[in-house]
Protein backbone atom coordinates (compact mmCIF):
# COMPACT_ATOMS: atom_id res chain seq x y z
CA UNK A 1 -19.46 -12.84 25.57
CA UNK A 2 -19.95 -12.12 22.12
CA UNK A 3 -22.96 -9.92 21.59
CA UNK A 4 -21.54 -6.74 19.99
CA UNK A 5 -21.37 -3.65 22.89
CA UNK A 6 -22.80 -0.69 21.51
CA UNK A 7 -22.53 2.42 22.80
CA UNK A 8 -25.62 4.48 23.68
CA UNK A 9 -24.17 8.05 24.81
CA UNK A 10 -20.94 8.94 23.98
CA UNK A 11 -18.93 8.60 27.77
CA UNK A 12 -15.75 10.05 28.86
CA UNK A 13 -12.55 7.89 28.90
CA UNK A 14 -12.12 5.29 31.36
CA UNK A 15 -15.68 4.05 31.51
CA UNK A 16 -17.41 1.09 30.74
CA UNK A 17 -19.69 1.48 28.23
CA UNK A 18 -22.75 -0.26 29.02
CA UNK A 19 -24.10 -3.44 27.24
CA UNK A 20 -26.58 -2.51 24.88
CA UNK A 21 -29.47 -5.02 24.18
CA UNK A 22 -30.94 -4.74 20.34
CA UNK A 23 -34.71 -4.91 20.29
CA UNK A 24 -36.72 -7.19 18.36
CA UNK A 25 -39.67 -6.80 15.87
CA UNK A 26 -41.87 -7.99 18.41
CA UNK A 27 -41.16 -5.35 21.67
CA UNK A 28 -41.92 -2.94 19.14
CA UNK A 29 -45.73 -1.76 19.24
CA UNK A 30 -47.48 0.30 16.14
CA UNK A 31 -48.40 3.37 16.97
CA UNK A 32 -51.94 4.49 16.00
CA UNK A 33 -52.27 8.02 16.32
CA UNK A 34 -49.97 8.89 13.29
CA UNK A 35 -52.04 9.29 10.24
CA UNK A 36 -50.15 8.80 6.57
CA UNK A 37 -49.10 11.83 4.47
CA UNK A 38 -51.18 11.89 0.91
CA UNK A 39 -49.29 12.92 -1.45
CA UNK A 40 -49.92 14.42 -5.00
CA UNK A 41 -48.37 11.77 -7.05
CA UNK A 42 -48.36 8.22 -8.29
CA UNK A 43 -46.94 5.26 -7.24
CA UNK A 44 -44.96 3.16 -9.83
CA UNK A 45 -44.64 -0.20 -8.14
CA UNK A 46 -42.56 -1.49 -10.93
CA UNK A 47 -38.79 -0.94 -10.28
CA UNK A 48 -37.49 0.63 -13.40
CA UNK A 49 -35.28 -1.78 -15.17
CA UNK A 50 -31.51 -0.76 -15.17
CA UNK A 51 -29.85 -0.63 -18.22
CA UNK A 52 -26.26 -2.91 -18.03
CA UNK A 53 -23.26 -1.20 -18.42
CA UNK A 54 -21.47 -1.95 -21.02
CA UNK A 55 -17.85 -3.85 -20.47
CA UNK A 56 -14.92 -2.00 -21.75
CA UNK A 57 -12.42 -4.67 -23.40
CA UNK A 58 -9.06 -3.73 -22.70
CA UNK A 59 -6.86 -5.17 -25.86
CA UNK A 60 -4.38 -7.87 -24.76
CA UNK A 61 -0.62 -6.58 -25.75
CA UNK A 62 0.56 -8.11 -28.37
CA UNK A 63 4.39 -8.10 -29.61
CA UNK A 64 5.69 -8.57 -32.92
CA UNK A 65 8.60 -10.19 -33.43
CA UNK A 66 10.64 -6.89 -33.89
CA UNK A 67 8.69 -5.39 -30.44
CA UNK A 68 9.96 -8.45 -28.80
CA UNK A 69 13.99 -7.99 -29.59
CA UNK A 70 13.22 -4.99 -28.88
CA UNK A 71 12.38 -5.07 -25.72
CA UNK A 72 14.93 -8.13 -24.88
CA UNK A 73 17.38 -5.78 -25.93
CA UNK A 74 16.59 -2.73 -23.66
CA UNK A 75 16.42 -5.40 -20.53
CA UNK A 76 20.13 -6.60 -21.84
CA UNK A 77 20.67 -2.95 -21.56
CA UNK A 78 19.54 -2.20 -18.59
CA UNK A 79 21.28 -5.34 -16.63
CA UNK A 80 24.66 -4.17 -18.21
CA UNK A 81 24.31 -0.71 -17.42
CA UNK A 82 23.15 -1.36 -13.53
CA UNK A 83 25.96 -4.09 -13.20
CA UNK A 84 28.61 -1.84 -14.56
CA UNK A 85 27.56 0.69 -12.15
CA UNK A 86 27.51 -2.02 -9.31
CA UNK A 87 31.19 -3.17 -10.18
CA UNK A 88 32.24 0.26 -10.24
CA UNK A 89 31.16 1.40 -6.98
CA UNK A 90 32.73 -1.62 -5.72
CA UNK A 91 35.85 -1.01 -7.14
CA UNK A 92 35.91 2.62 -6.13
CA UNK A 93 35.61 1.25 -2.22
CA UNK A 94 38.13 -1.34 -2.95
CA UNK A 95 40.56 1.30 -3.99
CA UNK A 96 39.72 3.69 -1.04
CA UNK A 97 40.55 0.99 1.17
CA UNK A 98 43.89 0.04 -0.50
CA UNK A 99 45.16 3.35 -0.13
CA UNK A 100 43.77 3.63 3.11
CA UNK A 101 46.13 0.60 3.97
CA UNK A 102 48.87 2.01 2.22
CA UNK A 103 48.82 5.21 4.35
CA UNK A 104 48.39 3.17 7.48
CA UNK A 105 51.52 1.21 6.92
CA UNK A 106 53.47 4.18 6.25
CA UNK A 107 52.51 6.45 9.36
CA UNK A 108 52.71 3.03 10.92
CA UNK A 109 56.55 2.44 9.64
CA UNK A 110 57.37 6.63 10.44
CA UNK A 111 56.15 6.55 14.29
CA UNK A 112 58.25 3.23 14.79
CA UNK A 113 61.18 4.88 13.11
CA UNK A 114 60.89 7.90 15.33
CA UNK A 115 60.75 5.53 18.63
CA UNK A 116 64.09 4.08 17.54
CA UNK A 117 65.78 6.86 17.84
């Protein structure tokens, strides 16, 4: 139930794909008629030593007092600026819907006029 299913040929949709067993070191048998290759070269058998790469220190940020009112006064700023924006788009739909009102009690007030007469 949970060996992985690998797939051995791809199939076409719809079909099972068959349960692949993995082999194991010992179903595997040397072969002896392949000789080795010579080659023309030696063989270092000591892995060459890597060299470490050297860390990069990133400098922490650091504010001066100045920096610091600085940059309390641009977020001030910034909150008054989107907040005054905020209020006014509010009070631009308040005052739609005000005169909206207004003009529904009038039309309202002129039809009932018109059926009194």
């Amino acid at each position: 139930m949970f060996q992985p299913r690998i797939p051995v040929n791809p199939l076409p949709t719809g079909l099972v794909t068959p349960l692949v067993q993995p082999t194991t070191t010992t179903d595997i048998e040397p072969r002896h008629d392949v000789e080795p290759v010579a080659c023309n070269h030696q063989h270092d058998h000591a892995p060459a030593p890597v060299p470490a790469a050297p860390r990069v220190q990133v400098p922490a940020v650091r504010l001066t007092p100045a920096g610091l009112v600085t940059v309390v006064a641009g977020g001030a700023g910034l909150v008054l600026i989107v907040g005054t924006v905020l209020v006014s788009m509010l009070l631009a739909v308040a005052i739609s819907a005000a005169s909206v009102t207004i003009c529904a009690v009038v039309l309202r007030s002129l039809l009932k006029s018109r059926h009194q007469r």
